[in-house]
Protein backbone atom coordinates (compact mmCIF):
# COMPACT_ATOMS: atom_id res chain seq x y z
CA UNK A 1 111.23 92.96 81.12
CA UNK A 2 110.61 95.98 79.59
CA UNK A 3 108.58 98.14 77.07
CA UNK A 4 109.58 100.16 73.98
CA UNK A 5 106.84 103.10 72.39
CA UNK A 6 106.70 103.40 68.92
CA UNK A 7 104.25 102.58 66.50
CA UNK A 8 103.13 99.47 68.28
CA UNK A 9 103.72 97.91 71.43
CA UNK A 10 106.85 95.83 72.01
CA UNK A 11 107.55 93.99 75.09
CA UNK A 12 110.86 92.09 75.68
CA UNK A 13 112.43 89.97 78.50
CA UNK A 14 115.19 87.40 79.24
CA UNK A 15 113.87 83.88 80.72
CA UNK A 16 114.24 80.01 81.11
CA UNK A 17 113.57 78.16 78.29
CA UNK A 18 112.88 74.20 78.18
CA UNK A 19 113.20 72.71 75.01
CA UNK A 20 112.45 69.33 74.58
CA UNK A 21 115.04 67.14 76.45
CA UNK A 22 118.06 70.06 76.64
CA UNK A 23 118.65 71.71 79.77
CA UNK A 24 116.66 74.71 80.02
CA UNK A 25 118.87 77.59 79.03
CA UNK A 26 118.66 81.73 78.65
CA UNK A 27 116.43 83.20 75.49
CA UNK A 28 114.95 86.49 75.21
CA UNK A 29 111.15 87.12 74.42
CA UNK A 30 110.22 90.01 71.92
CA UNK A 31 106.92 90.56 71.83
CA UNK A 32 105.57 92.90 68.35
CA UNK A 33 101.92 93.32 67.13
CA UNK A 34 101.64 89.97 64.96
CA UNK A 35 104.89 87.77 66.08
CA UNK A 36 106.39 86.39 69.38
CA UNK A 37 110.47 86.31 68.64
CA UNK A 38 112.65 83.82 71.04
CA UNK A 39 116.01 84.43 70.86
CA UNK A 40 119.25 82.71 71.96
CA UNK A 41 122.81 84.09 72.24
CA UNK A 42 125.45 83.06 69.99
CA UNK A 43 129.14 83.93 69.16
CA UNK A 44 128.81 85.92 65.44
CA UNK A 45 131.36 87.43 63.35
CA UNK A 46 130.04 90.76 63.37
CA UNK A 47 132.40 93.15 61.44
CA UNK A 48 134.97 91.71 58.14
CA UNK A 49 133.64 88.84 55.97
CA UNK A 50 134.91 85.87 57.30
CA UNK A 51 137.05 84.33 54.24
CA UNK A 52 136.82 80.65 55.30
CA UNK A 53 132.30 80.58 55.51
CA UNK A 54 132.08 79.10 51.85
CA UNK A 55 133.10 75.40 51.08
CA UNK A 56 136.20 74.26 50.55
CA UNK A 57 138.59 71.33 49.77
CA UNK A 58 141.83 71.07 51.95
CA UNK A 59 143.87 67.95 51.84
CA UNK A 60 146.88 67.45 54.50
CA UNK A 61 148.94 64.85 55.13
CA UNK A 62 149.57 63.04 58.46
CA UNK A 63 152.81 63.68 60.66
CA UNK A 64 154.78 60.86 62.62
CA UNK A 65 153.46 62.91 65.86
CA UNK A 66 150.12 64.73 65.95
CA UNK A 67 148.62 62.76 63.25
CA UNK A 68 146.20 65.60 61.25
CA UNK A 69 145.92 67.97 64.09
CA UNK A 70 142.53 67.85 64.45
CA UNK A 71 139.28 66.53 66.25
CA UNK A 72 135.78 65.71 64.83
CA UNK A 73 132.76 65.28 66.75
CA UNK A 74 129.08 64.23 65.99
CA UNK A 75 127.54 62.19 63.20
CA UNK A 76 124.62 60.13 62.15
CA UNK A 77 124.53 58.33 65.01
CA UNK A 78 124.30 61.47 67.40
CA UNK A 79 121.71 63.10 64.03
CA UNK A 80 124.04 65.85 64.17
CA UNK A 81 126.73 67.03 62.03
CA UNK A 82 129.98 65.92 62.36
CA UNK A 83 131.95 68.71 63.24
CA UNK A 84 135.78 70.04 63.73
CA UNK A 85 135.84 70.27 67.55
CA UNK A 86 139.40 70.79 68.01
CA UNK A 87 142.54 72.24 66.09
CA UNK A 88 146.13 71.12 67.52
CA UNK A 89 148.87 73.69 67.49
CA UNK A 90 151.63 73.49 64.90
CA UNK A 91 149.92 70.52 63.22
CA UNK A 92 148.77 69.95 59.62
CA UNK A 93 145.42 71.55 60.13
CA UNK A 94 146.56 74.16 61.88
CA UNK A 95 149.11 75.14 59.46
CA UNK A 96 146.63 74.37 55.89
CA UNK A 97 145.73 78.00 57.38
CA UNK A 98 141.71 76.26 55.36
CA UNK A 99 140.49 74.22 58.72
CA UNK A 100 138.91 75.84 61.67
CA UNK A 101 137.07 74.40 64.77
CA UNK A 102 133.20 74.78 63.51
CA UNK A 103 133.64 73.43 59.70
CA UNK A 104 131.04 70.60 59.17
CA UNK A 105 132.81 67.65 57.35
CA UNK A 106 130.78 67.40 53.96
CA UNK A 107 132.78 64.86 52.50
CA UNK A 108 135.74 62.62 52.89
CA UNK A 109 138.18 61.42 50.78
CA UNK A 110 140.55 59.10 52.15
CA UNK A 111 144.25 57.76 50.49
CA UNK A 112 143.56 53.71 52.39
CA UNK A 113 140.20 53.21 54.67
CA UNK A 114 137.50 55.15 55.16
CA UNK A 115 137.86 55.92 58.58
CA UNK A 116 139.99 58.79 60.03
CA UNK A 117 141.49 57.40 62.45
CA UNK A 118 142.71 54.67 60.28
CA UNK A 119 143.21 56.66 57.40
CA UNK A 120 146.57 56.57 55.16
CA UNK A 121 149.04 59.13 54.65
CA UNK A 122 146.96 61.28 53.28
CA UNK A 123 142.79 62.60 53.54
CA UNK A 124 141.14 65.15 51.75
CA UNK A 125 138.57 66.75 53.16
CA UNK A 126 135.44 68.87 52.37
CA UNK A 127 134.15 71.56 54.75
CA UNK A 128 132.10 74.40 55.31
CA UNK A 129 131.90 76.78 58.34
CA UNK A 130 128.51 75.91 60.46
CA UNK A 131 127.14 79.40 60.94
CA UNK A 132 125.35 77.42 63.87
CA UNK A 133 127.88 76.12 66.11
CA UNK A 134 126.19 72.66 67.05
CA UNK A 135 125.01 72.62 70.29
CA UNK A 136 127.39 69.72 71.66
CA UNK A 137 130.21 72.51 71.31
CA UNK A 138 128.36 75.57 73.11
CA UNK A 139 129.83 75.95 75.74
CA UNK A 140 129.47 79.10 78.75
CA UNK A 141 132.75 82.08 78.30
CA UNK A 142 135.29 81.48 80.99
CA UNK A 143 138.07 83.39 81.86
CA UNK A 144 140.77 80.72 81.70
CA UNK A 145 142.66 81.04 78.26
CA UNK A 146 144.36 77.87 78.55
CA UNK A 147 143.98 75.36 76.42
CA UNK A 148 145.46 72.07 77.69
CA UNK A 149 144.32 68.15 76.71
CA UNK A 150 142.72 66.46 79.08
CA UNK A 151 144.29 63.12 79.08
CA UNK A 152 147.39 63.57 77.58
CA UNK A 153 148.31 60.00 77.04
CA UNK A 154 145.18 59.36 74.62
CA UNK A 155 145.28 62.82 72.68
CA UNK A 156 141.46 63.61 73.69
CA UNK A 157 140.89 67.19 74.38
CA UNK A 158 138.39 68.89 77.35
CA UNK A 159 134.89 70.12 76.07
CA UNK A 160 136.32 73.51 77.13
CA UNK A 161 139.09 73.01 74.14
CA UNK A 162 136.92 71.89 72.08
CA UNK A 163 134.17 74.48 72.00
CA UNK A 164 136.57 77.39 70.67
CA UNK A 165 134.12 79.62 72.36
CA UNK A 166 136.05 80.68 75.28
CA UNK A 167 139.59 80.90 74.48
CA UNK A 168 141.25 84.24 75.22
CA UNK A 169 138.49 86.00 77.02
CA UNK A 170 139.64 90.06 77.47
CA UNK A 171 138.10 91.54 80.91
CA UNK A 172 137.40 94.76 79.36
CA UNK A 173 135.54 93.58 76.62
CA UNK A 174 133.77 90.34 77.91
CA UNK A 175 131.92 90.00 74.55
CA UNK A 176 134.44 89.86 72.05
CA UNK A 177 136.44 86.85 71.31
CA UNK A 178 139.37 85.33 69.79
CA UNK A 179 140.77 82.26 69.55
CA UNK A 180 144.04 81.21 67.99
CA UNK A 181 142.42 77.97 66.32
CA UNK A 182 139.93 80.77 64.29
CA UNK A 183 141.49 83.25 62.12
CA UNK A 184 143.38 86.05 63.06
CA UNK A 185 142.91 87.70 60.07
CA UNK A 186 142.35 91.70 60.13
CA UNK A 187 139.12 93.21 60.70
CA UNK A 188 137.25 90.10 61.78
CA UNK A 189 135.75 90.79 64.83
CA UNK A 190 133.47 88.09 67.07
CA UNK A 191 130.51 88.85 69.51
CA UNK A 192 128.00 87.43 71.65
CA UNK A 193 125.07 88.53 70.58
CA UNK A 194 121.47 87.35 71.23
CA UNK A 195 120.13 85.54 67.18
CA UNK A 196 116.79 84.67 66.33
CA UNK A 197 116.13 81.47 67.50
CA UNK A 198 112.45 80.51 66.54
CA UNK A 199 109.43 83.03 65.17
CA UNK A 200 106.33 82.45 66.30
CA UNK A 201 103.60 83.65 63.88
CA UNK A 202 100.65 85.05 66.39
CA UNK A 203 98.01 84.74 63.90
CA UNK A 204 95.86 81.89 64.98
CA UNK A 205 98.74 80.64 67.52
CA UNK A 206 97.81 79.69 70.75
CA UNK A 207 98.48 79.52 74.33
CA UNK A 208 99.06 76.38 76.80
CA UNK A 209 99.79 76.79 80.52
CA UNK A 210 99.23 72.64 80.70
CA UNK A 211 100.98 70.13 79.93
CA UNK A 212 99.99 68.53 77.03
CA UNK A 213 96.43 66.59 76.97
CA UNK A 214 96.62 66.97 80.80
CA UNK A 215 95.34 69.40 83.46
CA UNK A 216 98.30 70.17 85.48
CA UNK A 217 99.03 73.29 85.03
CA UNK A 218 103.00 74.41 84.90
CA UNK A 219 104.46 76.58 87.41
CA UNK A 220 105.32 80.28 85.68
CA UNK A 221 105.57 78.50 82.47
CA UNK A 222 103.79 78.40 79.29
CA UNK A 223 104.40 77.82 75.21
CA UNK A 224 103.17 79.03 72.35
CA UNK A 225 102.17 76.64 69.89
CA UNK A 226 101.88 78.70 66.09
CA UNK A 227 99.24 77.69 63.98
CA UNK A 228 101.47 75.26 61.84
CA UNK A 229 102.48 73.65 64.70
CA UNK A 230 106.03 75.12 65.71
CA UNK A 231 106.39 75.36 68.98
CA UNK A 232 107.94 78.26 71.35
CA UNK A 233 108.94 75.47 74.06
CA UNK A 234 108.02 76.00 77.82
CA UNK A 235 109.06 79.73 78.87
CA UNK A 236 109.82 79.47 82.17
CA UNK A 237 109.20 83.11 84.45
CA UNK A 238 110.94 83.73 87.32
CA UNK A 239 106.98 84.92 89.76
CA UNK A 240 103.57 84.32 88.62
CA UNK A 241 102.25 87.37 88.24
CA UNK A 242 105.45 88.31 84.99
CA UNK A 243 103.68 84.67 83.77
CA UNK A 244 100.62 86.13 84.01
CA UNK A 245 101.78 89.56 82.46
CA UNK A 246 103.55 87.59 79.41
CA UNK A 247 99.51 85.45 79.07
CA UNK A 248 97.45 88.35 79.14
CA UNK A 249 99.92 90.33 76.42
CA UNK A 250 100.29 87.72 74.22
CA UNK A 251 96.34 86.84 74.38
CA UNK A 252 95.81 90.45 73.07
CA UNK A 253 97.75 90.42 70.76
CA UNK A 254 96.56 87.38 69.24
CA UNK A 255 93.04 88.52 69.71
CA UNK A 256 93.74 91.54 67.77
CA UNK A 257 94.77 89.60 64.87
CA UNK A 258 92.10 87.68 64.88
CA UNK A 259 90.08 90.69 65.32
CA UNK A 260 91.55 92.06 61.91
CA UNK A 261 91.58 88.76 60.31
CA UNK A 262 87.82 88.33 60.97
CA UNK A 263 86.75 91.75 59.50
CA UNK A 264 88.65 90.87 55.90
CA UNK A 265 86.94 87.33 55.61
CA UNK A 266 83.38 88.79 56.71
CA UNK A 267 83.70 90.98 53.66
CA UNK A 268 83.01 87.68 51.30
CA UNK A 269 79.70 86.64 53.62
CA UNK A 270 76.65 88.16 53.21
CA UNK A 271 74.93 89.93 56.69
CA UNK A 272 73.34 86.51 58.19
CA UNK A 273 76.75 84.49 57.96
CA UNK A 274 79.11 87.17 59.52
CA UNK A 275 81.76 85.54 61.66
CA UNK A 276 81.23 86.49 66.11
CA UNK A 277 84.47 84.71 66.91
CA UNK A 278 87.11 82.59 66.33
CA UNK A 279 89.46 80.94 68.65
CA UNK A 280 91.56 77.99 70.46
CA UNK A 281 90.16 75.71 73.23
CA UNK A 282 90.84 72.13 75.06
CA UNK A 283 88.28 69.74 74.37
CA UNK A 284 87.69 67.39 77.77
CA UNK A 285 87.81 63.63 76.11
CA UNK A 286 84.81 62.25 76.58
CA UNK A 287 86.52 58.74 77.48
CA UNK A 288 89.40 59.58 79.17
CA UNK A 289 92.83 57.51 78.61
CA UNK A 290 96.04 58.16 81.20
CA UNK A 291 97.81 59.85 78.64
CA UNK A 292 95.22 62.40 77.31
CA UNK A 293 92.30 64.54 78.88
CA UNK A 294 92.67 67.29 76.66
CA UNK A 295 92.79 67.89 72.94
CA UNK A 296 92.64 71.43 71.04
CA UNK A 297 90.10 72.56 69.09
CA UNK A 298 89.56 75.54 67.21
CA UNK A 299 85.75 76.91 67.70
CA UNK A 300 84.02 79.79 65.20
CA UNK A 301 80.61 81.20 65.37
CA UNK A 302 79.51 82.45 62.29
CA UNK A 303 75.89 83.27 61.42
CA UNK A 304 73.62 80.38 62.61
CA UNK A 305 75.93 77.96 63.60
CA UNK A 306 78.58 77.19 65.99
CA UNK A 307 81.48 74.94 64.78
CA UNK A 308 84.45 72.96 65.94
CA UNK A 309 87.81 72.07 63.73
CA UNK A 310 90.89 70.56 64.17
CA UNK A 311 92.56 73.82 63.02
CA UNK A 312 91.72 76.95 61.55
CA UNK A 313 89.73 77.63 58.50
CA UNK A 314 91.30 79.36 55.72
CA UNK A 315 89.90 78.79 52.70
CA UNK A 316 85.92 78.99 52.03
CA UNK A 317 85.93 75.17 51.63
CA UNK A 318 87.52 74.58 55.14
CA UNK A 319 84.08 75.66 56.32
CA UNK A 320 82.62 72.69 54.66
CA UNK A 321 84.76 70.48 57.28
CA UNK A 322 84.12 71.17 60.06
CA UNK A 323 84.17 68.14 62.50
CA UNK A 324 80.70 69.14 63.74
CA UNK A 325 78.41 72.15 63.54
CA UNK A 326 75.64 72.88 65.65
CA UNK A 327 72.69 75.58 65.25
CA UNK A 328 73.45 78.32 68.25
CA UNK A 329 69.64 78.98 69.40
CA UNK A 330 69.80 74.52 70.06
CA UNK A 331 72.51 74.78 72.31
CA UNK A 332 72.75 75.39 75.55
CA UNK A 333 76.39 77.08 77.15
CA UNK A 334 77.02 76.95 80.62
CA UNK A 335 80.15 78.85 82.38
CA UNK A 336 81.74 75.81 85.22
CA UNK A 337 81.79 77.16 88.41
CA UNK A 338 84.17 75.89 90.81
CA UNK A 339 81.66 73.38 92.02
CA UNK A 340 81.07 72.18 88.48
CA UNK A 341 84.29 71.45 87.38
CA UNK A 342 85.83 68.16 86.32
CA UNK A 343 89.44 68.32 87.31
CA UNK A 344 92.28 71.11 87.77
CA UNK A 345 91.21 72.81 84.82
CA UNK A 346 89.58 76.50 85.90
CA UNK A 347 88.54 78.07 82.84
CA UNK A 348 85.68 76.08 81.62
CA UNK A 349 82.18 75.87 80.19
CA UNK A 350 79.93 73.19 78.43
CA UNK A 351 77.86 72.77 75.73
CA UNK A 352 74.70 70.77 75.91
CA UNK A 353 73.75 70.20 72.10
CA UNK A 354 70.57 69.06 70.68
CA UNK A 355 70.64 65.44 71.04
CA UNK A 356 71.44 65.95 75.00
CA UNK A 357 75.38 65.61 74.49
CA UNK A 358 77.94 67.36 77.21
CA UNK A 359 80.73 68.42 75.52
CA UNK A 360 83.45 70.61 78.19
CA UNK A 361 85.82 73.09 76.78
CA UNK A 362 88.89 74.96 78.62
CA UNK A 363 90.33 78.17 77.78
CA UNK A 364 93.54 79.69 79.33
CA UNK A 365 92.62 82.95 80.82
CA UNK A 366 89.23 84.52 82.65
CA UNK A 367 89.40 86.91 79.93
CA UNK A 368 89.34 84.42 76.93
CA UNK A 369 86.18 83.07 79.25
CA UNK A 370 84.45 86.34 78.89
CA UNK A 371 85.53 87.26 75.32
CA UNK A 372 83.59 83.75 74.80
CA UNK A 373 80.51 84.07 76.72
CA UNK A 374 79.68 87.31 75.47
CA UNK A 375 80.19 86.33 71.89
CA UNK A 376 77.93 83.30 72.26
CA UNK A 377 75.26 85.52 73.83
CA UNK A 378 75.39 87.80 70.25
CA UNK A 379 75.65 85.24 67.83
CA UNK A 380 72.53 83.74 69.82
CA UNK A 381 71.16 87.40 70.20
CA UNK A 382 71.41 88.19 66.99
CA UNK A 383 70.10 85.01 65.22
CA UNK A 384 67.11 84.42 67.30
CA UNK A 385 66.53 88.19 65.90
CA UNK A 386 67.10 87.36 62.26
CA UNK A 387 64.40 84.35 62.30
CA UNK A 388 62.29 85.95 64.81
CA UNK A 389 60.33 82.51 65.32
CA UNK A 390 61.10 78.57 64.90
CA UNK A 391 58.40 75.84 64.66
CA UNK A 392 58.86 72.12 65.73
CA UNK A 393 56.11 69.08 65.33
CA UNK A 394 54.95 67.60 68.27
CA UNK A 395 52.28 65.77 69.25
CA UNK A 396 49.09 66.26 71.74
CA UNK A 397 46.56 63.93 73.10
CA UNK A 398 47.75 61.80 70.44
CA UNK A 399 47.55 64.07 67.55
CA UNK A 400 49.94 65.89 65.27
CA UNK A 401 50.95 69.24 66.40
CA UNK A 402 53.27 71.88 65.53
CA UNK A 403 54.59 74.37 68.17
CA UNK A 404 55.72 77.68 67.32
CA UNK A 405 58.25 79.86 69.60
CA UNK A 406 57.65 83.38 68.16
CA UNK A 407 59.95 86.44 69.49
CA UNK A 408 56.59 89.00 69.16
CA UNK A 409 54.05 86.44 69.94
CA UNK A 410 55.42 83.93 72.36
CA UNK A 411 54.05 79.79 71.84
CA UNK A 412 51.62 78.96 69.85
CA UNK A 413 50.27 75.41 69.51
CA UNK A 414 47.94 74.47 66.11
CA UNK A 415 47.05 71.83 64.33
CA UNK A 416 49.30 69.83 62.19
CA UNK A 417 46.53 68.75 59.18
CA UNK A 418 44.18 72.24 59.28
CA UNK A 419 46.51 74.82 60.85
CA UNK A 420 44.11 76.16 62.96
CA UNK A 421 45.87 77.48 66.01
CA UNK A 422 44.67 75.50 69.33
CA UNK A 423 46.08 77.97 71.90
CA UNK A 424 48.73 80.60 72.27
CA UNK A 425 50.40 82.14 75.35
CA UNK A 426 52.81 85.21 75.66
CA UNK A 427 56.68 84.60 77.43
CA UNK A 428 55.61 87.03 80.75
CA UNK A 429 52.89 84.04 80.65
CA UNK A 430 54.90 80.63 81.53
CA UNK A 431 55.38 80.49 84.88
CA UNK A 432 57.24 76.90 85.13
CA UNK A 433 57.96 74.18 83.13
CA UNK A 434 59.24 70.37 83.23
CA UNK A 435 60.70 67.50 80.85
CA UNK A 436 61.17 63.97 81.14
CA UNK A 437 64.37 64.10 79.77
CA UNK A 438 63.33 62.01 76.87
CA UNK A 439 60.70 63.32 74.85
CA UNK A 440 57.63 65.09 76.92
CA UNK A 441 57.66 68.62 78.24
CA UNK A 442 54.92 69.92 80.98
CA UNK A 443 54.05 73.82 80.43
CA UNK A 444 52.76 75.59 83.16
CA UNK A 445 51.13 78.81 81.43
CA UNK A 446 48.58 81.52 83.64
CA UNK A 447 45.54 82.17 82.09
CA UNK A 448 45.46 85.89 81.65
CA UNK A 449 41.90 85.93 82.66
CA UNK A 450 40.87 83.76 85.33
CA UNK A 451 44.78 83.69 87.13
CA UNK A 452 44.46 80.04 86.55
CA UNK A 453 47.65 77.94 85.75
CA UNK A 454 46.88 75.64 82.87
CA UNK A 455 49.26 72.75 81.87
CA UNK A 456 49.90 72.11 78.63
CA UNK A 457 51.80 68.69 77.61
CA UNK A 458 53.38 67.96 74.43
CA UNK A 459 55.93 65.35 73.33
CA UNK A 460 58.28 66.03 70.94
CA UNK A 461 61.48 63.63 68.76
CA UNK A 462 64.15 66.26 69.61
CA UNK A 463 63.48 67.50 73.08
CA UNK A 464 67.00 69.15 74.16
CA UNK A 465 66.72 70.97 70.51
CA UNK A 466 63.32 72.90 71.45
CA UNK A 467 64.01 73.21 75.40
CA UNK A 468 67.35 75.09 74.09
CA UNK A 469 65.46 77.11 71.73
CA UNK A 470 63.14 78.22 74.20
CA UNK A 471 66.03 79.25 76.39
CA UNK A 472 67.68 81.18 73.74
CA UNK A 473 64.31 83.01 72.64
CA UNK A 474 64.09 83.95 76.62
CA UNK A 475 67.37 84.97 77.27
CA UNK A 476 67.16 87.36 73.89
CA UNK A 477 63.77 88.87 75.10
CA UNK A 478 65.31 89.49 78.50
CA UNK A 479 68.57 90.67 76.23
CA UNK A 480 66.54 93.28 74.49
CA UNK A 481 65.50 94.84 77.98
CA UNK A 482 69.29 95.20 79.13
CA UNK A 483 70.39 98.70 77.47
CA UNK A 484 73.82 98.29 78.17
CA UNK A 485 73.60 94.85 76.52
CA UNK A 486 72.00 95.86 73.35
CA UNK A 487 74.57 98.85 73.08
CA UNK A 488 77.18 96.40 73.06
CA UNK A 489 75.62 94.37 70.66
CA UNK A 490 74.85 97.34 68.48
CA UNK A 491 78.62 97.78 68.48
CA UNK A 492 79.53 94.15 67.99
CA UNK A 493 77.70 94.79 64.95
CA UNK A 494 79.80 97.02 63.64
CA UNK A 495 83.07 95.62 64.32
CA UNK A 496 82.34 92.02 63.41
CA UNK A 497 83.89 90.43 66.72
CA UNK A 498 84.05 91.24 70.36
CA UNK A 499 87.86 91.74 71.47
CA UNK A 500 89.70 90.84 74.81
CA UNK A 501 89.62 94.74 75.75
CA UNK A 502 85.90 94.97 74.79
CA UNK A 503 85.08 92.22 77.43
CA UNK A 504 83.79 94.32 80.61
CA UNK A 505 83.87 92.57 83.93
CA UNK A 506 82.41 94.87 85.47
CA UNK A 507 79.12 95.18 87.18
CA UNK A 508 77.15 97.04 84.79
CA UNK A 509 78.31 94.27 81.94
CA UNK A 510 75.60 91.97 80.63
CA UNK A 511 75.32 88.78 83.07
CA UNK A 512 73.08 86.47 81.08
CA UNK A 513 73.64 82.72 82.40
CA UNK A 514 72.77 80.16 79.91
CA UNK A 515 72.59 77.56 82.69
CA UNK A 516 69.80 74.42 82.57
């Protein structure tokens, strides 16, 4: 692993990688502002223009020993290509001086049957060099530059032969190659060298320690999932804590991005729909099947409301499809503790919405947790500020009320029909409250005058909706007395979105629970 200082930060390092059902092999990581690179090594032609890489049509005839000369391998059977994996010495490919191990059989022309092996005297055949050697025929460099069959009695070669990879290895120069079944002609010159394998836009991509829909979390591995679905495939580390290094770079980066991305798009919405975050999470199922737990989901809080997609918004009518969308100040967020959570999953919090549903949500990293918290506490901050009260009908002793929850004032109760207000109390004035989890909450206010607590009951068709609004308008008064809180909320301000490196854990940083 190592680091490169320029004009942005690049990180690089060679590692495992798993890719579906292969065996895990070596690819290097590059790691640049806005895209995560994974390359593999591969033998290239990397000086004279190799003569045979466009198509051509060679026809040879068969001999009365040797046949053609050559081996295929591959085809629609194996979904591959099928390929040249072997050219005999001295025979008819060989000496066509137009065939070499690598050409992808495009089309075939026999003289009798349309099989090769039973073909006539004669086959014409239509190749083109693979600039991809299949990966059937990579094979590791060796030292031994023999080349000899096998089984000699059926004609088969060893996958050694047959990858052309290997042949004629020079100790002073272990990466350059030749092989006498390629060309020999001057100025072409092969090396291994490591080739782009797969680009990982970082834009919206995200990051999965887990396997799949599960919570067993891999061993110092992860992927990288872009945001139209290619995937990196597990990258395996050697320790934890590179695993961890390789999380908590790539995280930045992508928060960055979004960071940047965020600013541009706020520029279209006016002040009160200005977007606090964006971001990947797991949703917990909420009936779980053996195969699935988890499922990602791509949360955004933007002005009043907090929604959840399937993927990303991008265009101004993505917004308008959102799976769901709840109002932040009726929702209540709670960070798991270890006692609270579910399963193996450590990076967790729920949200309680308005008609009393859990909903749990993982992120990968402590700091993703944080960047989250803290941006729910703004967007909450920050609307409860723009409305500065909220009123909700209820009813007392039978008759129709409405309650207001005012920022300056605190609650105040009046009557539905005349509007004449009944009874008010400030916040510093509740001293304890209770609900029956279905419709009735118990106030417990002090009279400022006598000391006396006075209850106050009132019953109300969307409970969780005004016992989270309540909480919100607290936890923004008690906001509003935290300077270090409000300075970082004057700077959210300004820059739109908080960032991974804005996130302090420290323990001046704001520590408002929203917890029921």
């Amino acid at each position: 692993m190592d680091f490169k200082t320029s004009n942005e930060e690049i990180k690089t390092g060679i590692y495992l990688l798993q890719d579906g059902n292969e065996e895990p092999f070596n690819i290097r990581l590059h790691l640049a502002k806005d895209i995560l690179t994974i390359q593999e090594q591969d033998v290239i032609c990397v000086s004279g223009e190799p003569f045979y890489s466009s198509e051509r049509t060679v026809t040879i005839r068969r001999q009365t020993i040797g046949g053609f000369g050559l081996s295929i391998k591959g085809g629609a059977e194996h979904k591959i290509p099928v390929v040249i994996s072997k050219i005999s010495k001295e025979q008819k490919a060989e000496l066509s001086g137009l065939l070499f191990i690598g050409d992808g059989i495009l089309q075939v022309r026999l003289s009798t049957v349309q099989v090769l092996r039973n073909a006539g005297e004669e086959v014409t055949l239509t190749v083109s060099f693979l600039k991809r050697t299949p990966a059937f025929l990579k094979l590791p460099l060796c030292e031994d530059c023999t080349c000899v069959p096998s089984d000699q009695s059926s004609g088969t070669s060893s996958p050694l032969c047959d990858s052309g990879l290997h042949l004629n290895y020079h100790p002073n120069n272990p990466d350059t190659l030749s092989c006498s079944s390629w060309p020999t002609s001057a100025g072409l010159r092969w090396e291994k060298r490591w080739v782009d394998l797969r680009l990982i836009p970082l834009l919206h991509a995200r990051l999965s320690q887990y396997i799949p829909g599960s919570d067993i979390c891999r061993q110092n591995a992860f992927q990288v999932i872009a945001v139209d679905g290619v995937c990196s495939g597990v990258i395996q580390c050697p320790i934890g804590e590179e695993c961890m290094d390789w999380l908590q770079a790539i995280a930045s980066n992508i928060s960055a991005l979004t960071k940047h991305n965020v600013k541009k798009i706020n520029r279209n919405f006016p002040v009160n729909q200005q977007i606090i975050y964006m971001g990947w999470v797991d949703e917990r199922e909420q009936d779980l099947v053996q195969d699935r737990m988890y499922t990602p989901k791509f949360l955004a809080l933007r002005g009043s409301s907090l929604f959840k997609f399937s993927a990303p918004p991008v265009t101004t009518w993505d917004w308008t499809r959102a799976e769901q969308s709840f109002t932040v100040y009726e929702i209540m967020c709670k960070i798991l503790k270890d006692g609270d959570l579910l399963d193996k999953r450590r990076q967790c919090f729920s949200l309680q919405t308005d008609t009393g549903e859990d909903m749990v949500f993982s992120v990968e990293l402590e700091s993703e947790l944080l960047l989250w918290e803290k941006a729910f506490q703004m967007a909450t901050f920050f609307e409860v500020e723009r409305i500065q009260c909220k009123t909700y009908a209820c009813i007392m002793e039978s008759h129709l009320m409405g309650l207001t929850i005012d920022f300056s004032m605190g609650f105040v109760c009046f009557d539905a029909a005349s509007k004449a207000v009944l009874w008010r109390y400030k916040f510093s004035q509740l001293k304890g409250s209770s609900d029956d989890g279905k419709s009735k909450i118990k106030f417990l206010f002090q009279n400022q005058d006598t000391k006396l607590i006075e209850a106050k009951e009132l019953e109300f068709s969307n409970l969780f909706a005004v016992l989270h609004c309540i909480h919100a308008f607290f936890a923004a008064k008690v906001a509003c007395l935290d300077p270090v809180f409000v300075g970082s909320q004057n700077t959210a301000a300004s820059t739109a979105v908080p960032t991974l490196s804005s996130v302090s854990t420290g323990p001046q940083a704001s520590k408002l629970k929203y917890s029921s």
